[in-house]
C-alpha atoms as a PDB file:
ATOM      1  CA  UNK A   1       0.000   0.000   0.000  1.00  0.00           C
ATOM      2  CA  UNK A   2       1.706   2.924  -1.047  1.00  0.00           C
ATOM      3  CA  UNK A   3       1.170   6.271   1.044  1.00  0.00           C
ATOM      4  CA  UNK A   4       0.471   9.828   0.352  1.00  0.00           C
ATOM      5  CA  UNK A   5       3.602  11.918   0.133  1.00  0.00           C
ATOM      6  CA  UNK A   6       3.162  14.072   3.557  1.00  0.00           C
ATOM      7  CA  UNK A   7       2.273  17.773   2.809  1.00  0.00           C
ATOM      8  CA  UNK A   8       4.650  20.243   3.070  1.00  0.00           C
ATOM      9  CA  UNK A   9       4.588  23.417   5.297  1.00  0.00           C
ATOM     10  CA  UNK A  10       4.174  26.497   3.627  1.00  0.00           C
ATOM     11  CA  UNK A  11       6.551  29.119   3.517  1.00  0.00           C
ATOM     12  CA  UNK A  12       5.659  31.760   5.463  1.00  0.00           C
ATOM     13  CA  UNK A  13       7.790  34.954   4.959  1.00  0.00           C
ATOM     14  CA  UNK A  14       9.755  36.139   7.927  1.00  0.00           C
ATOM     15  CA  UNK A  15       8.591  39.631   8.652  1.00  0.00           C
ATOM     16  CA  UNK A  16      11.500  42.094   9.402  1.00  0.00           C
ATOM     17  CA  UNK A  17      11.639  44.422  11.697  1.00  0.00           C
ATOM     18  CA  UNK A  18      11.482  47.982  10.306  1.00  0.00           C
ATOM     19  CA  UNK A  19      14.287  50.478  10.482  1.00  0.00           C
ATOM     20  CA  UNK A  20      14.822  53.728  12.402  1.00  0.00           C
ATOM     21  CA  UNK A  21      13.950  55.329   9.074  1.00  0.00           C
ATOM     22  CA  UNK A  22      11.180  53.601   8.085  1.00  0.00           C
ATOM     23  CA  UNK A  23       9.099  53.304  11.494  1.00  0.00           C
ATOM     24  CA  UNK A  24       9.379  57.598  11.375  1.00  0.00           C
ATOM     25  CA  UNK A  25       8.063  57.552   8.090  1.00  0.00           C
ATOM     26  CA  UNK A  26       5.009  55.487   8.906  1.00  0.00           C
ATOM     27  CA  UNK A  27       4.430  57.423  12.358  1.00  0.00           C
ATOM     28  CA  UNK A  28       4.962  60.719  10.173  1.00  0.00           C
ATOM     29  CA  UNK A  29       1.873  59.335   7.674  1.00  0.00           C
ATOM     30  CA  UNK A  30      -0.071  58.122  10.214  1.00  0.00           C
ATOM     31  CA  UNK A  31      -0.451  61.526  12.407  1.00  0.00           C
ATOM     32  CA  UNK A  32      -1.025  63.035   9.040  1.00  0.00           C
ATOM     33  CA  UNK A  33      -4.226  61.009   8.255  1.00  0.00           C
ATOM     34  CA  UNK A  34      -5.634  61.540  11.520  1.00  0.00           C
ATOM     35  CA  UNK A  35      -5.617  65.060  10.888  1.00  0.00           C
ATOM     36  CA  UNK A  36      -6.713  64.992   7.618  1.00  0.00           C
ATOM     37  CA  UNK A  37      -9.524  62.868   8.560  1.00  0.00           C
ATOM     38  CA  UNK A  38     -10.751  64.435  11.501  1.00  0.00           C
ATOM     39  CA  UNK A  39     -12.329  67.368   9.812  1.00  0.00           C
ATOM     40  CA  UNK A  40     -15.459  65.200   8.578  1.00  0.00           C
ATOM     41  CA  UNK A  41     -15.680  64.308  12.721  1.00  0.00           C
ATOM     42  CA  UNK A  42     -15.615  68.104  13.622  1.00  0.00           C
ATOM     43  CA  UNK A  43     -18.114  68.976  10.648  1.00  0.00           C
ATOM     44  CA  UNK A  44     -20.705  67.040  12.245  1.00  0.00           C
ATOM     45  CA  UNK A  45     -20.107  67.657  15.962  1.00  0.00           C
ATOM     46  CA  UNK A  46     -19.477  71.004  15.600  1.00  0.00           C
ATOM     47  CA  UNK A  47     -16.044  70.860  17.267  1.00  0.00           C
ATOM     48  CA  UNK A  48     -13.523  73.332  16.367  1.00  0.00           C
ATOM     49  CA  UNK A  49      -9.842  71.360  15.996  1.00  0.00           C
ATOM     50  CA  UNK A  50      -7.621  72.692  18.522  1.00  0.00           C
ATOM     51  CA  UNK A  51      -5.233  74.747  15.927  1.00  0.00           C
ATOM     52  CA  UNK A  52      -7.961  76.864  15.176  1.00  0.00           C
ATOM     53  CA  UNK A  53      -8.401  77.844  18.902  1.00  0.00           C
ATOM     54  CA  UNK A  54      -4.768  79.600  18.881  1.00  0.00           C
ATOM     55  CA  UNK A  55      -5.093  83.265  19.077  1.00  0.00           C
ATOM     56  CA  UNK A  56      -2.685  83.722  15.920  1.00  0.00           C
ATOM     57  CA  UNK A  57      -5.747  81.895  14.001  1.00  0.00           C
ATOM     58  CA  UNK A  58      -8.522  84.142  15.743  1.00  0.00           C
ATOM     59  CA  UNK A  59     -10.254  87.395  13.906  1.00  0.00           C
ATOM     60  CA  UNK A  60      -7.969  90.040  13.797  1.00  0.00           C
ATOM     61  CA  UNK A  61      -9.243  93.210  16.340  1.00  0.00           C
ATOM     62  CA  UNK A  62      -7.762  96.058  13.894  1.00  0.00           C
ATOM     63  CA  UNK A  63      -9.322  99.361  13.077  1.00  0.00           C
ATOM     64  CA  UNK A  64     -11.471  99.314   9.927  1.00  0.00           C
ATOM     65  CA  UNK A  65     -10.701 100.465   6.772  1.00  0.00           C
ATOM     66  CA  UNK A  66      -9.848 104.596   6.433  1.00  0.00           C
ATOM     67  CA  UNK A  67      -9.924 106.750   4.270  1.00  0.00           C
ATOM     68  CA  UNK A  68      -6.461 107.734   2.321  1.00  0.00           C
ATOM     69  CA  UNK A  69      -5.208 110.901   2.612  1.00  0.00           C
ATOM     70  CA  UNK A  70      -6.137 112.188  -0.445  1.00  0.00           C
ATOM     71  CA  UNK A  71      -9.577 111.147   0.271  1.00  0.00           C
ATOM     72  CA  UNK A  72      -9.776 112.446   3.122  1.00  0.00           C
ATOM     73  CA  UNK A  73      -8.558 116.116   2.162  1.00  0.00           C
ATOM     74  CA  UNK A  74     -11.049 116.165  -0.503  1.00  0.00           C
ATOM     75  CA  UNK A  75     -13.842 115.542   2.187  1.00  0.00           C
ATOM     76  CA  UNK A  76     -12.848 118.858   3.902  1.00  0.00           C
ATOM     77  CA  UNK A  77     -14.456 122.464   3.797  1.00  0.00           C
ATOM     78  CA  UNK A  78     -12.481 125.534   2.457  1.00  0.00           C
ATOM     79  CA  UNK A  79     -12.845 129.281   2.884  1.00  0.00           C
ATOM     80  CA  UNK A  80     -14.794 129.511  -0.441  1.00  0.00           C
ATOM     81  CA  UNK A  81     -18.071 127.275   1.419  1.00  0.00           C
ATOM     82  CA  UNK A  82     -18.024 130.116   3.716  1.00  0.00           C
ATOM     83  CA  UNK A  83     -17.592 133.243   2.265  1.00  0.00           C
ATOM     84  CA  UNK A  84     -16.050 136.224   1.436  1.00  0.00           C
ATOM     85  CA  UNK A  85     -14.943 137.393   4.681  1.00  0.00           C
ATOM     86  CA  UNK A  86     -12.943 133.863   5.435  1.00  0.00           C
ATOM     87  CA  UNK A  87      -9.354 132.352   4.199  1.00  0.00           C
ATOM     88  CA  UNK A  88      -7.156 130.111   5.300  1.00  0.00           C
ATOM     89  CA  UNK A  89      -5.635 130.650   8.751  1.00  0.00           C
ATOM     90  CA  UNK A  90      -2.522 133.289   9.650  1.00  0.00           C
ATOM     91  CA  UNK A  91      -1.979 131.277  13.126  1.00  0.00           C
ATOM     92  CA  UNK A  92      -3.577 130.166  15.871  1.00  0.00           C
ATOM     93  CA  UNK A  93      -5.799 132.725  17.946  1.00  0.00           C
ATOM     94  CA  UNK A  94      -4.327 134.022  20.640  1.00  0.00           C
ATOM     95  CA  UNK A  95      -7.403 133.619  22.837  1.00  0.00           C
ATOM     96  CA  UNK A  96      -6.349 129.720  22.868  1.00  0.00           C
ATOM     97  CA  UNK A  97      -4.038 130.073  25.155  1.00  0.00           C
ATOM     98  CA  UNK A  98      -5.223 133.039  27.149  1.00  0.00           C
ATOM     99  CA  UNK A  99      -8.723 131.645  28.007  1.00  0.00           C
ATOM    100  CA  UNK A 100      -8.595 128.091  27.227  1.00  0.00           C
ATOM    101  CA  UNK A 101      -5.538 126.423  28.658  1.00  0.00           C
ATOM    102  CA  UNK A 102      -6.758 125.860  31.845  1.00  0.00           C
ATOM    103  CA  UNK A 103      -8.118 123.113  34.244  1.00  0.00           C
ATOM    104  CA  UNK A 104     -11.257 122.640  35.971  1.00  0.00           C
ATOM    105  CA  UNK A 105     -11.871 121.012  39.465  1.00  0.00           C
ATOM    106  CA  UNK A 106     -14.542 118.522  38.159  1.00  0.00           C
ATOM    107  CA  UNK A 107     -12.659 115.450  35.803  1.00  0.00           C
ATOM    108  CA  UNK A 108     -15.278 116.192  32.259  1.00  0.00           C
ATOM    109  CA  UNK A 109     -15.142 119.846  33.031  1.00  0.00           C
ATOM    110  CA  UNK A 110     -11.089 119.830  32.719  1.00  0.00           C
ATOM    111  CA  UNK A 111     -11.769 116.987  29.639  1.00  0.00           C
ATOM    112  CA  UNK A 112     -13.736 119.677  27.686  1.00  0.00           C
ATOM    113  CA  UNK A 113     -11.445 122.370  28.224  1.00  0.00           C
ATOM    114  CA  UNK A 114      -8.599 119.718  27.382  1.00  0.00           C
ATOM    115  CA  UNK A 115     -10.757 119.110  24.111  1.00  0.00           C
ATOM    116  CA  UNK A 116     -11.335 122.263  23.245  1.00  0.00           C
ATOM    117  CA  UNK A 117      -7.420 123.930  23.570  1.00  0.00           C
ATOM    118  CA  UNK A 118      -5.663 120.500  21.962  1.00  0.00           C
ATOM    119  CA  UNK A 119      -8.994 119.970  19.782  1.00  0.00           C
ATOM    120  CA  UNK A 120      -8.113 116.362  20.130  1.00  0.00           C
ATOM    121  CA  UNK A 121     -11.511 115.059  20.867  1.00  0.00           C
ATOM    122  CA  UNK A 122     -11.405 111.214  19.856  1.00  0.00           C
ATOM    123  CA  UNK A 123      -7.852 110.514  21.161  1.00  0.00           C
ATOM    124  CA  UNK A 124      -4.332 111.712  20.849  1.00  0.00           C
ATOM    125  CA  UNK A 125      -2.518 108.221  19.236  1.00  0.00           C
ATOM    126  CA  UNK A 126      -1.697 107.230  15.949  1.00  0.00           C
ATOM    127  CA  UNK A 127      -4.600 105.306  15.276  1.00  0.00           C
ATOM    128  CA  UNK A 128      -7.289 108.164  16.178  1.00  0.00           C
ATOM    129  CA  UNK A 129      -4.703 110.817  14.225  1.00  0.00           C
ATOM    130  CA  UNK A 130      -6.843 113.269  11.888  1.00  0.00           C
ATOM    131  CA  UNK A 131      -6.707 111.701   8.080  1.00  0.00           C
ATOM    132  CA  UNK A 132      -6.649 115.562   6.973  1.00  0.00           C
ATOM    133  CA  UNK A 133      -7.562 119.443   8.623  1.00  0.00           C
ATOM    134  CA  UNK A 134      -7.952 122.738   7.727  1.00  0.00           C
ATOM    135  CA  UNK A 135      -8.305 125.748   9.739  1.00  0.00           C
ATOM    136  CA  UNK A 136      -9.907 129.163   8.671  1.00  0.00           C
ATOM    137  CA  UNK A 137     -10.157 132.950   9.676  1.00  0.00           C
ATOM    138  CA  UNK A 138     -12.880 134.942   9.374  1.00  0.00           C
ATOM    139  CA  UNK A 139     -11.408 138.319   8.556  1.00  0.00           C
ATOM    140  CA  UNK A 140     -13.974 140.418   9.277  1.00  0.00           C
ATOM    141  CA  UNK A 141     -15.351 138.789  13.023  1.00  0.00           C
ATOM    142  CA  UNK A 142     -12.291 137.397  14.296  1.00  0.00           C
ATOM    143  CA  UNK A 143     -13.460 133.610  14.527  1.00  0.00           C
ATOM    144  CA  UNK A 144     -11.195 130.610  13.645  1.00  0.00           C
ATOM    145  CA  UNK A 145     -12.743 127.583  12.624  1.00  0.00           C
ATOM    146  CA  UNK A 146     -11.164 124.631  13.055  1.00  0.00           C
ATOM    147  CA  UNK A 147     -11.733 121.072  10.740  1.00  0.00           C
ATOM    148  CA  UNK A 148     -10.881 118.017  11.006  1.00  0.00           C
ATOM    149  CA  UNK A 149     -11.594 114.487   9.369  1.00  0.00           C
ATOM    150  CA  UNK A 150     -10.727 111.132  11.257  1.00  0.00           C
ATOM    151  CA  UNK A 151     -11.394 107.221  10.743  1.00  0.00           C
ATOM    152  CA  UNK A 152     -11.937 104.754  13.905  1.00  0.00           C
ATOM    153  CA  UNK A 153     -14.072 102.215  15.030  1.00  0.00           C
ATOM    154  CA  UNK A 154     -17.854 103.369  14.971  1.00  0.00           C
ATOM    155  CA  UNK A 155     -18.614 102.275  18.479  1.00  0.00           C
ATOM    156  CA  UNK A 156     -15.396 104.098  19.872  1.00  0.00           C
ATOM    157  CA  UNK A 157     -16.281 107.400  17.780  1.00  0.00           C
ATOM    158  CA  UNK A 158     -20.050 107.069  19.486  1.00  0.00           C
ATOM    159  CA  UNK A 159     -18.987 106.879  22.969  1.00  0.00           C
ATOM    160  CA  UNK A 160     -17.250 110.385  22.376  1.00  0.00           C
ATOM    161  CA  UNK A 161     -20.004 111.567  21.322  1.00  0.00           C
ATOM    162  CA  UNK A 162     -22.375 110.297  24.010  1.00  0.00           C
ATOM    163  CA  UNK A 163     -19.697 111.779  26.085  1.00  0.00           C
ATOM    164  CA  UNK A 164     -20.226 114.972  24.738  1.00  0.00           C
ATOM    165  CA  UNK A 165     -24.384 114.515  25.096  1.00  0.00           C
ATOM    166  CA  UNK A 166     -23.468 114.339  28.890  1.00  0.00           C
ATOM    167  CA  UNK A 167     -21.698 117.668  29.453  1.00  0.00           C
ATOM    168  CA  UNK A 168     -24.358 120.445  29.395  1.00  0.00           C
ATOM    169  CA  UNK A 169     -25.798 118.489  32.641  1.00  0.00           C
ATOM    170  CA  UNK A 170     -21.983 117.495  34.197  1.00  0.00           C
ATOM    171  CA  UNK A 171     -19.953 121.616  33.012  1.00  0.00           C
ATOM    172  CA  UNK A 172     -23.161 123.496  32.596  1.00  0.00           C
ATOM    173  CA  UNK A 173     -21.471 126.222  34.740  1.00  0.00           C
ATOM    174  CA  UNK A 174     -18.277 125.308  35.965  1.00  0.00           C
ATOM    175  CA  UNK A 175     -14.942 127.311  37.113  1.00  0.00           C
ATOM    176  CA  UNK A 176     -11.922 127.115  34.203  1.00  0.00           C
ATOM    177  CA  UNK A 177      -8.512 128.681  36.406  1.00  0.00           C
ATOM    178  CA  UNK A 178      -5.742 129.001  34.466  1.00  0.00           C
ATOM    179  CA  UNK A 179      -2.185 127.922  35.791  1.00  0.00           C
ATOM    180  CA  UNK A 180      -1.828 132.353  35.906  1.00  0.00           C
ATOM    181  CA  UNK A 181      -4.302 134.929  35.639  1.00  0.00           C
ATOM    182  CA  UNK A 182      -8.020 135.092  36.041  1.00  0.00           C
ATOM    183  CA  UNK A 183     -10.287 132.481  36.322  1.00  0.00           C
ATOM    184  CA  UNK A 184     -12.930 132.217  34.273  1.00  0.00           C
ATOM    185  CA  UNK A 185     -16.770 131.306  34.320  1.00  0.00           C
ATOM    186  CA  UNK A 186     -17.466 129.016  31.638  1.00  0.00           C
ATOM    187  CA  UNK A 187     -21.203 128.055  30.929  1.00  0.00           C
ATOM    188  CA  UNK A 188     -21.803 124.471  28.393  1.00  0.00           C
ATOM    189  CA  UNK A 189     -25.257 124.329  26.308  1.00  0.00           C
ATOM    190  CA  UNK A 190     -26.303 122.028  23.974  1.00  0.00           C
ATOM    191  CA  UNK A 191     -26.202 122.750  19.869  1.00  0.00           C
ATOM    192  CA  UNK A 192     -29.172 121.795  17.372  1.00  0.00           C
ATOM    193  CA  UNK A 193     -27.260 120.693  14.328  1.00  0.00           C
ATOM    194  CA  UNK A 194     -28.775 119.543  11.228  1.00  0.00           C
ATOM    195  CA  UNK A 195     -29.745 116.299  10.314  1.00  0.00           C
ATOM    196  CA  UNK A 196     -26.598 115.069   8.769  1.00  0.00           C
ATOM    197  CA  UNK A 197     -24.474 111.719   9.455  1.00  0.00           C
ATOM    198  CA  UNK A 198     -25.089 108.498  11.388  1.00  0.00           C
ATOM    199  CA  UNK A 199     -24.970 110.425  14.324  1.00  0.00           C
ATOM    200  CA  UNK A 200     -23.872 113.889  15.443  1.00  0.00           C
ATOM    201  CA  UNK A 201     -23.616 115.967  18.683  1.00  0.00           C
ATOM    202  CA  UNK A 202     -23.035 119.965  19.540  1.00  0.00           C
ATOM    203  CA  UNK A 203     -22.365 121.969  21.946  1.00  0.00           C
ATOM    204  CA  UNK A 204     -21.842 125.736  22.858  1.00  0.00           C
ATOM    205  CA  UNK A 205     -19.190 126.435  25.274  1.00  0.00           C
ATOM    206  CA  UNK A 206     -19.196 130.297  26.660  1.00  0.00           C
ATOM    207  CA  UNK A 207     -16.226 131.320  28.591  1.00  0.00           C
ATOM    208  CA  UNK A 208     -17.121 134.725  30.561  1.00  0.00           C
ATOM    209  CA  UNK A 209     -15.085 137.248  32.885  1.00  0.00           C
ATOM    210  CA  UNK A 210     -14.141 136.884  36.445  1.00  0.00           C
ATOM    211  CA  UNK A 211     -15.321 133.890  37.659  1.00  0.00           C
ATOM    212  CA  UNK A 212     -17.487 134.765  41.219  1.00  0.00           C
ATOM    213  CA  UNK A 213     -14.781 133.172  43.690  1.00  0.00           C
ATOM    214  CA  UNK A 214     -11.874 134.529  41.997  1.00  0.00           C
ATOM    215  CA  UNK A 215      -9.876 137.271  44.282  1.00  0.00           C
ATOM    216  CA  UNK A 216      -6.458 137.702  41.810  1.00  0.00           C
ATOM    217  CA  UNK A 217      -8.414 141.373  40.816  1.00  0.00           C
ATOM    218  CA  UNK A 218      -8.138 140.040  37.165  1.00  0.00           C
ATOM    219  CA  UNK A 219      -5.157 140.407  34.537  1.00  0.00           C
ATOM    220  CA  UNK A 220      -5.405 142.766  32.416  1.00  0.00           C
ATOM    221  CA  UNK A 221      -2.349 141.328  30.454  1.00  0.00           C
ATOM    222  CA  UNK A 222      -4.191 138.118  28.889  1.00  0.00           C
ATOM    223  CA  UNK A 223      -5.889 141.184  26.028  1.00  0.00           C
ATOM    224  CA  UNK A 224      -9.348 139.696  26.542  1.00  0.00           C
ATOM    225  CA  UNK A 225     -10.736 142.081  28.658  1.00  0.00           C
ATOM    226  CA  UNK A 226     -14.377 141.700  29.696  1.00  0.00           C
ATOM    227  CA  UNK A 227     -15.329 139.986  26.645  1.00  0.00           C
ATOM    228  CA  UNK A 228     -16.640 136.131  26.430  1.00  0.00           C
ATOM    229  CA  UNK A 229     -15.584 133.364  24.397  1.00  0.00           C
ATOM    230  CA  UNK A 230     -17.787 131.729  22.375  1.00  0.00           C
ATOM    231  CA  UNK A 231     -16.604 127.983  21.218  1.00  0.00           C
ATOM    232  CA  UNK A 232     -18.837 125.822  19.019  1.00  0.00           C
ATOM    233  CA  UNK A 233     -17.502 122.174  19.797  1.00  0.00           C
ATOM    234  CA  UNK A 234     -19.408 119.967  16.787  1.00  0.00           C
ATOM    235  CA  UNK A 235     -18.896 116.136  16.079  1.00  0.00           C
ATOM    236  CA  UNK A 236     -21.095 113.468  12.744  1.00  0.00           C
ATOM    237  CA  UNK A 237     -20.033 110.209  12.473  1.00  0.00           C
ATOM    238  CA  UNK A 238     -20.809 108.634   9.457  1.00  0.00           C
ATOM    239  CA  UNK A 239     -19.883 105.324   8.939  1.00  0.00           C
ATOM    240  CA  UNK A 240     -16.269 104.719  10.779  1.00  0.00           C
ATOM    241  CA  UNK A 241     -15.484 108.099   9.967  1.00  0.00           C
ATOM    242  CA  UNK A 242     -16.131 111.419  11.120  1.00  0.00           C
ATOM    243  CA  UNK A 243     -15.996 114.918  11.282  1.00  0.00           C
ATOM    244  CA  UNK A 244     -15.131 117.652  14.050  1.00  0.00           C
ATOM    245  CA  UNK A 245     -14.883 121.136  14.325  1.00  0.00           C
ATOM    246  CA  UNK A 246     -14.519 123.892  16.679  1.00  0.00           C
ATOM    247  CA  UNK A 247     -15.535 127.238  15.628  1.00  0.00           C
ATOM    248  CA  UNK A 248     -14.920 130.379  18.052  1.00  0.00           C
ATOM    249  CA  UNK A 249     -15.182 133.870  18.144  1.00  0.00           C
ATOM    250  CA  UNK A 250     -15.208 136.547  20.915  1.00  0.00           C
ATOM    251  CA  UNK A 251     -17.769 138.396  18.783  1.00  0.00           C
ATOM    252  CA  UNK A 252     -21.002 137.528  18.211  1.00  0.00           C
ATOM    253  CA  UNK A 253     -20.902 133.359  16.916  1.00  0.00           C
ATOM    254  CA  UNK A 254     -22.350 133.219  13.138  1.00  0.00           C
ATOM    255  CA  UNK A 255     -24.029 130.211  13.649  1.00  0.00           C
ATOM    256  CA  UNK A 256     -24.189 129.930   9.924  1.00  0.00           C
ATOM    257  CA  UNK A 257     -20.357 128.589   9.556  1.00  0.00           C
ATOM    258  CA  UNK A 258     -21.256 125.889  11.805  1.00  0.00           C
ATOM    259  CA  UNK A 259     -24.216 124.814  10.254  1.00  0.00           C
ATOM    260  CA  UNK A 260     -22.881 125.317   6.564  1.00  0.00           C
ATOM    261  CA  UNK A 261     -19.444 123.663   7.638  1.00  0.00           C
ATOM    262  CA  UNK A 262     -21.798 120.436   9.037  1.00  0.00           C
ATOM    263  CA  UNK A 263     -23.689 120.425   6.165  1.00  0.00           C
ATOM    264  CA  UNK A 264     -21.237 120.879   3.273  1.00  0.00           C
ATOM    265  CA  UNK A 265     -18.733 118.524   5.092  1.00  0.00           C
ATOM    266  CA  UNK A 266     -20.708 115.674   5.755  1.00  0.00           C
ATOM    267  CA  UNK A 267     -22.017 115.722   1.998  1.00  0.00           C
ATOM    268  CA  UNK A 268     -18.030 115.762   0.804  1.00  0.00           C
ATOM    269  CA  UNK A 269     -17.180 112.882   3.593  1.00  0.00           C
ATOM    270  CA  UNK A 270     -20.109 110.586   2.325  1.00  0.00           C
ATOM    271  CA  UNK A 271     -19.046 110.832  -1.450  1.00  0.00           C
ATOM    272  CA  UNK A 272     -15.208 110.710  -0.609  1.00  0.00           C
ATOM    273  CA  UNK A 273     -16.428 107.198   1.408  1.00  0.00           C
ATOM    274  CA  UNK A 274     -18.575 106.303  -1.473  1.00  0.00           C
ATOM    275  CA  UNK A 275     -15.619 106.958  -3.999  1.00  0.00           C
ATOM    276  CA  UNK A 276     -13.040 104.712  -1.558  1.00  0.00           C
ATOM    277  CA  UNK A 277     -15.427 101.557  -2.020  1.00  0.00           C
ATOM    278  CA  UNK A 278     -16.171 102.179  -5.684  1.00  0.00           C
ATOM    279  CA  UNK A 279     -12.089 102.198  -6.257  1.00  0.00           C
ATOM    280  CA  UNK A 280     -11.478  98.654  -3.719  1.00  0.00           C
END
């Protein structure tokens, strides 16, 4: 009886171990592919992968996008929207320094008159910076106007103005002393403006004589002598830009530079914005 040859093992390959090299390469691949195929995973669930949680990979806080410079010069007024009895300014008044560098007991009272003699009224950085100004005389009455077109954040430029909505009730009558000579009685109204911008605020700061508790007897070398100050302080946002002014006189105020200077501006700074977006 002749028997089946017996079967022979197979040959099974002998498996070798992988090099240094090699095992990195596979790790490297694998960590790769988990990645990669996580994002159906966080689709569904909603989850945000951790990379995107770093701060570099978060919204950016910047300002918005301003105005260039050229834009913004052509959104300001000129001596010609006025009339004949204005031009371009010769200097700064001298009544700046007599009757409004000063302080003020009460923390918005010495704000305002900060405001008013630095005419920085959304901040005094770089980033709040007027885009472009202009500054006129009116020959005739002796007022200075002073314009000025800035960019910021919308919210920021509101609170300023809200600020400003506060101060007839905080400074309506408040004490201004000046580091030497007389103090002075200043008195803070509010300033219909027209309808113009997102928003807008004014106000009508009068800085009078003597103030009632002063005792110096008065200096007769600050040139002012009895007369008041009158100081239009004027703010419109439109967009995340806006416009400012300060318009004063110690003659009788033309209200009509104000107005037309609100008016005419804020009609230049909406087409200069409208012309920025039509050139992006």
């Amino acid at each position: 009886m002749q028997h089946a040859p017996a079967a022979r093992p197979s040959r099974v390959p002998a498996v070798r171990p992988l090099s240094g090299a090699a095992l990195a390469a596979v790790l490297a691949l694998t960590a790769t592919a988990c990645v990669g195929g996580g994002r159906g995973a966080d689709g569904a669930d909603g989850t945000v992968p951790p990379a995107a949680q770093s701060p570099a990979a978060l919204p950016s806080s910047g300002l918005p996008p301003v105005l260039t410079r050229g834009q913004a010069r052509a959104a300001l007024i000129t001596a010609a929207d006025l009339g004949e009895a204005w031009e371009p300014t010769r200097g700064a008044a001298t009544w700046r320094d007599e009757l409004l560098k000063a302080t003020a007991e009460r923390p918005d009272c010495r704000r305002l008159l900060d405001v008013l003699y630095t005419e920085d009224l959304f901040g005094s950085d770089a980033a709040t910076a007027p885009r472009a100004t202009a500054a006129l005389d009116d020959t005739e009455d002796g007022a200075q106007l002073h314009y000025r077109v800035t960019s910021y954040r919308a919210a920021d430029l509101d609170r300023t103005l809200a600020w400003l909505g506060t101060l007839p009730d905080r400074c309506g009558h408040f004490t201004a002393r000046p580091a030497r000579g007389t103090a002075r009685d200043v008195r803070v109204t509010g300033l219909a403006l027209p309808q113009a911008g997102d928003a807008r605020r004014g106000l009508r700061v009068m800085v009078g004589g003597t103030a009632p508790d002063d005792d110096s007897g008065g200096d007769a070398r600050d040139g002012t002598g009895d007369g008041t100050l009158t100081v239009d302080l004027v703010a419109v946002r439109l967009g995340d830009d806006a416009i400012s002014l300060t318009n004063g006189t110690l003659g009788e105020p033309a209200d009509d530079a104000t107005r037309t200077s609100v008016d005419i501006g804020t009609g230049r700074l909406a087409e200069a914005r409208r012309q920025g977006r039509a050139q992006v």
